[in-house]
Protein backbone atom coordinates (compact mmCIF):
# COMPACT_ATOMS: atom_id res chain seq x y z
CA UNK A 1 -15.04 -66.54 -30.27
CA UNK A 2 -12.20 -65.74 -28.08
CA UNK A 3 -13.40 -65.97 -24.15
CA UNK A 4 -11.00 -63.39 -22.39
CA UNK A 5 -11.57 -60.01 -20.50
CA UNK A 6 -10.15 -57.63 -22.79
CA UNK A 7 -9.06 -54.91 -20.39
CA UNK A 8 -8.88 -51.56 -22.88
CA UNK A 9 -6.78 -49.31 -21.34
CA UNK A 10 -4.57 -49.83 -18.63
CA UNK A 11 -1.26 -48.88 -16.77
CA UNK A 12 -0.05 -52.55 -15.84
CA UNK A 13 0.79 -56.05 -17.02
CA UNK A 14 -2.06 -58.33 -16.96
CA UNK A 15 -2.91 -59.73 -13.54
CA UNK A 16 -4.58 -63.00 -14.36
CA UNK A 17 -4.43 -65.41 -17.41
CA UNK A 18 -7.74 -65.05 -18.57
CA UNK A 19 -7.03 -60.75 -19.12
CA UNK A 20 -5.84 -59.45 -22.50
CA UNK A 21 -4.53 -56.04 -21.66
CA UNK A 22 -3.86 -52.82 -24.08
CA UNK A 23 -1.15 -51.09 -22.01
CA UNK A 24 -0.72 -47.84 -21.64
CA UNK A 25 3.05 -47.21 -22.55
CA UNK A 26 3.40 -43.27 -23.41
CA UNK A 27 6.62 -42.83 -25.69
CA UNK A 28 8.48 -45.11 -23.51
CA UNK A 29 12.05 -45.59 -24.90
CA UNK A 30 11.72 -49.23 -24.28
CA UNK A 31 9.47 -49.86 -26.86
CA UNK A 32 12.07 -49.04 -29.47
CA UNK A 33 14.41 -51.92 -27.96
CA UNK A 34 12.08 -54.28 -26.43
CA UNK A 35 8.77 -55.99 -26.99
CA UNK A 36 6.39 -56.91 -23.65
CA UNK A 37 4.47 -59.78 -24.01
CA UNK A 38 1.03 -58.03 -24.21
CA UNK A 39 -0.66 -54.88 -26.77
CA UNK A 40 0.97 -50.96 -25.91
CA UNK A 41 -0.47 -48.14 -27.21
CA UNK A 42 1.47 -44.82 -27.50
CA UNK A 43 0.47 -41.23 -27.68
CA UNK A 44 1.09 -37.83 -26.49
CA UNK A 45 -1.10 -37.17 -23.35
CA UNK A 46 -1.76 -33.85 -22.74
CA UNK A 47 -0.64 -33.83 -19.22
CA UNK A 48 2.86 -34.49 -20.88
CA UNK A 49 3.04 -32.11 -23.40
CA UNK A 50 6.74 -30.37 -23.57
CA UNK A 51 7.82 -27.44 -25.04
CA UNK A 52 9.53 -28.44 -27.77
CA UNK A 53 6.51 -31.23 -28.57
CA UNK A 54 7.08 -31.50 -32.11
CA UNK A 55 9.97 -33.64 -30.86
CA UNK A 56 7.87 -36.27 -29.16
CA UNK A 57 5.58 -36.19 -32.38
CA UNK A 58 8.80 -37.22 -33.82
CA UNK A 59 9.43 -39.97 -31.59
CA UNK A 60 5.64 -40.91 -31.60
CA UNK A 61 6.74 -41.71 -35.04
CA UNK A 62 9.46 -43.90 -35.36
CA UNK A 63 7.72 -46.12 -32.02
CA UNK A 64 4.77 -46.42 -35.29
CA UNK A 65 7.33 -47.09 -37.62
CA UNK A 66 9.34 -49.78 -35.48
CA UNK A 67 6.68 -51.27 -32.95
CA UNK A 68 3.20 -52.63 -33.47
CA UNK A 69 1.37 -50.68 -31.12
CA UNK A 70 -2.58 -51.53 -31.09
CA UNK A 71 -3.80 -47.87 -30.71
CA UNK A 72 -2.84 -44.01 -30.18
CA UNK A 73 -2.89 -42.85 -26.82
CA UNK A 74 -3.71 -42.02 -24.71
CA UNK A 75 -4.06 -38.53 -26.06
CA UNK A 76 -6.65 -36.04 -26.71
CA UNK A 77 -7.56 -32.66 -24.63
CA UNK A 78 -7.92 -31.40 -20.73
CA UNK A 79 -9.59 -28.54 -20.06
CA UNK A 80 -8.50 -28.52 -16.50
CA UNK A 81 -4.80 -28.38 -16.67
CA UNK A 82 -2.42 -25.75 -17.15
CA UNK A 83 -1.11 -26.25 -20.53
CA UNK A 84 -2.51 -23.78 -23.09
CA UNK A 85 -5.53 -25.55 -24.89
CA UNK A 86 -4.17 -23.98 -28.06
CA UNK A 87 -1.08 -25.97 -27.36
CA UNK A 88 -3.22 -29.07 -26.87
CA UNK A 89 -4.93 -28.63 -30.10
CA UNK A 90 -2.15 -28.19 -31.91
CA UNK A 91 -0.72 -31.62 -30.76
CA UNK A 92 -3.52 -33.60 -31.09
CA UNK A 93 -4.25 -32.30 -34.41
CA UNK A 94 -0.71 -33.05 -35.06
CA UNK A 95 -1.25 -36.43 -34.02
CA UNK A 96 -4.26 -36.83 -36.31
CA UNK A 97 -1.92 -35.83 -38.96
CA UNK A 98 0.39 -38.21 -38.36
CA UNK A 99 -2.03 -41.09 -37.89
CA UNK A 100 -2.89 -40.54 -41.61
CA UNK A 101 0.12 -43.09 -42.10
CA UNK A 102 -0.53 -45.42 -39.74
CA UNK A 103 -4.67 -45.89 -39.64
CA UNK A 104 -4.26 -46.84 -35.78
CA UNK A 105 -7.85 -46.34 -33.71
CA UNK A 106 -7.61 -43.99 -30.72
CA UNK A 107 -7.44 -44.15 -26.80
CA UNK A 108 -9.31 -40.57 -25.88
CA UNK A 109 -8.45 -38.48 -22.77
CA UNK A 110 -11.43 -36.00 -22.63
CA UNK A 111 -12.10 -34.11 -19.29
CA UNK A 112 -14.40 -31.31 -19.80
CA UNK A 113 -13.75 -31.35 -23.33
CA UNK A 114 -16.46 -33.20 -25.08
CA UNK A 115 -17.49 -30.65 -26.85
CA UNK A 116 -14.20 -29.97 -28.51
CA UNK A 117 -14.02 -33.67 -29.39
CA UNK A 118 -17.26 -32.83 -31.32
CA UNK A 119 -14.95 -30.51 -34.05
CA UNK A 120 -11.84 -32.82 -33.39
CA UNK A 121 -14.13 -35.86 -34.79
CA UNK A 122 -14.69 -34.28 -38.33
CA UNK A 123 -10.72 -34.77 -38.63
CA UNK A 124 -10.59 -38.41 -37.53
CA UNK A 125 -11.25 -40.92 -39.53
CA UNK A 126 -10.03 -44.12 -37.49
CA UNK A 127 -12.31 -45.74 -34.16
CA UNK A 128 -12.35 -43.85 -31.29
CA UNK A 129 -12.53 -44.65 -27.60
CA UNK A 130 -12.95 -42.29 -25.12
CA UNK A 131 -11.30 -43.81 -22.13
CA UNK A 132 -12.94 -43.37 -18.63
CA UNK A 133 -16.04 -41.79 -20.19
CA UNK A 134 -17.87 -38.83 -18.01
CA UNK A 135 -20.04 -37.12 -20.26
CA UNK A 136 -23.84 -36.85 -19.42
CA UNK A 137 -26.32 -38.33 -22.06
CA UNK A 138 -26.79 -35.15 -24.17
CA UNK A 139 -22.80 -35.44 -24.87
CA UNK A 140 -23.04 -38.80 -25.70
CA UNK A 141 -26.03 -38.57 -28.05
CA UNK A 142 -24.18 -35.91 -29.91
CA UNK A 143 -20.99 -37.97 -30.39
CA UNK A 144 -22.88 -41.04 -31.12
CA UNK A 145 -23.75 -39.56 -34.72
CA UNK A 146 -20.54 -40.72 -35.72
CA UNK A 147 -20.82 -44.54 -36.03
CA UNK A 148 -17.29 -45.20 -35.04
CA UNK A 149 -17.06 -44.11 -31.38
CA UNK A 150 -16.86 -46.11 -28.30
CA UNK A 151 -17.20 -45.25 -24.90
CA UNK A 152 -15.05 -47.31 -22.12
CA UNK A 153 -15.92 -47.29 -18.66
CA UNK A 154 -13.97 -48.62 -15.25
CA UNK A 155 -14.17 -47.95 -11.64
CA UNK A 156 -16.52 -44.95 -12.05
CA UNK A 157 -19.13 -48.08 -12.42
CA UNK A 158 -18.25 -49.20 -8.78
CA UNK A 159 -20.12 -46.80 -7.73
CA UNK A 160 -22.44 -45.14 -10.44
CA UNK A 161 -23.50 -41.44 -10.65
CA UNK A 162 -27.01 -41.03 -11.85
CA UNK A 163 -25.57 -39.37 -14.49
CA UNK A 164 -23.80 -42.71 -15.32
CA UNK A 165 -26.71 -44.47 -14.99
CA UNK A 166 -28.55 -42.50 -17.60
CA UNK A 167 -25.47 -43.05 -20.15
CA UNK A 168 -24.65 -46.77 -19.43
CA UNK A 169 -28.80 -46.92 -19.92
CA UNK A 170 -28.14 -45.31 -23.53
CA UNK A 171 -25.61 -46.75 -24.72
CA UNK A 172 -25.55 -50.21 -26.51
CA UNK A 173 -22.72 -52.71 -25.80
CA UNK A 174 -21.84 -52.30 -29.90
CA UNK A 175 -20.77 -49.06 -28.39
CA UNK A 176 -18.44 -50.12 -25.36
CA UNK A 177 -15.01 -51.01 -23.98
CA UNK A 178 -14.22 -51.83 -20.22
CA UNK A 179 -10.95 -50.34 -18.30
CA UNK A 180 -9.26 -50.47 -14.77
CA UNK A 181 -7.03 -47.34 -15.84
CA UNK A 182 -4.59 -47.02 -12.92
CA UNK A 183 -6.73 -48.08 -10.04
CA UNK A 184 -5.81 -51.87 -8.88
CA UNK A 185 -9.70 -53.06 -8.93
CA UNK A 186 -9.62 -55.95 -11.16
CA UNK A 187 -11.03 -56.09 -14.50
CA UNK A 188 -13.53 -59.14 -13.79
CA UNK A 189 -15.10 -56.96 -11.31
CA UNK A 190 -15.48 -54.30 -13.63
CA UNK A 191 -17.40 -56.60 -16.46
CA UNK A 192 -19.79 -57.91 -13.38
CA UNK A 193 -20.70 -54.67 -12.58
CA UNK A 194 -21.26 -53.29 -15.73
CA UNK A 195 -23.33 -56.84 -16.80
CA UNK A 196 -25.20 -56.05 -13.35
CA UNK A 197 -26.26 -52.76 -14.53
CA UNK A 198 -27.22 -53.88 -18.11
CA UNK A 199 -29.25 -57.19 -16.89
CA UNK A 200 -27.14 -59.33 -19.04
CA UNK A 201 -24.79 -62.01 -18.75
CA UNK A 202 -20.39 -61.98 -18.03
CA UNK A 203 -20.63 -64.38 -21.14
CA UNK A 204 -22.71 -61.85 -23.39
CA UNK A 205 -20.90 -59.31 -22.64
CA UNK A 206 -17.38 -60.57 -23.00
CA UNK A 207 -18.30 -61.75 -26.54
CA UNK A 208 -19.90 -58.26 -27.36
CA UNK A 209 -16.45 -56.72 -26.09
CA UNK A 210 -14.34 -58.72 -28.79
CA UNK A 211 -16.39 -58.09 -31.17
CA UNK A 212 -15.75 -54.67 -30.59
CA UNK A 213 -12.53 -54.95 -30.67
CA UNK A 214 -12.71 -56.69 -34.37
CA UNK A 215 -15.07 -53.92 -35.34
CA UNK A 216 -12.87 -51.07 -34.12
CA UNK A 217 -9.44 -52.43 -35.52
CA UNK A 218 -7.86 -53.30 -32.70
CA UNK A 219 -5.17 -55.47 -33.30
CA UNK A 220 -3.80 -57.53 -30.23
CA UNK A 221 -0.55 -58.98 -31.47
């Protein structure tokens, strides 16, 4: 099996040569006339949501078309921000629609919103991850009735809420993905700390990682 640190969501290059990163890239115009040397995924997050968003859903779709982006996102719903949630819904289930076409897995933004994702779910067929996970443990028992969610985690495990605790003590590794999102801690650190709390090994769980990968559809060319 592939021995790398498979870094699942991120805003920047890989930082060592051992890290396989899935980038973060938004609806970057550059993806439509040049190709980094490392996985994208593209969405509409809903912190970016324009007016006229049926336009970026339109440009969402010819990045699909043109570029071979590993995953949707990061996109999904905020319950904390000022854009209408009935605006949010309406793009995300937009982007559902469109992912119809394309069978891509998902990169989840979710802040106070796990509830909705519970009713979103029933719509999407592909993998889910929920990126930077937060929910407590009843949350994550609920979504873990459908078989093909995954929770990642990142510097939240630096220093671990009990909360945390109790959901990183649920969950199985079948069921994870590890992140540094936009803070500069490394990922290595991240996959000590999380092997720390689960009592196994870096080794065990960088295998269990890829195989989630495999299992989730993830495709890192």
């Amino acid at each position: 099996m592939p021995d790398y640190f498979l870094n699942i969501h991120t805003h920047r290059k890989p930082q060592s040569e051992d890290e396989v990163v899935i980038r973060n890239a938004y609806l970057s115009e550059t993806l439509q006339n040049h190709r980094p040397a490392y996985p994208v995924s593209a969405g509409i997050h809903p912190w970016f949501i324009e007016n006229d968003w049926k336009n970026q859903i339109e440009k969402l779709r010819k990045i699909l078309l043109e570029y071979p982006v590993a995953a949707i996102g990061e996109c999904g719903i905020d319950r904390v921000i000022d854009i209408h949630l009935s605006t949010q819904y309406e793009v995300m289930e937009a982007q559902i629609a469109l992912n119809q076409h394309f069978n891509k897995p998902w990169i989840i933004h979710c802040v106070k919103a796990c509830s909705d994702f519970l009713f979103l779910l029933k719509q999407i067929p592909q993998p889910v991850i929920f990126h930077d996970y937060r929910c407590n443990l009843t949350q994550t028992k609920s979504l873990m009735k459908y078989n093909r969610v995954y929770f990642s985690f990142g510097k939240s495990l630096l220093n671990p809420t009990p909360k945390l605790k109790e959901v990183i003590d649920y969950l199985p590794v079948e069921n994870i993905f590890l992140e540094t999102d936009t803070s500069p801690v490394k990922i290595q650190e991240i996959y000590r700390q999380y092997a720390d709390l689960k009592k196994i090994s870096v080794s065990k769980l960088k295998s269990g990682i890829v195989r989630n990968q495999h299992n989730a559809g993830i495709n890192l060319l």
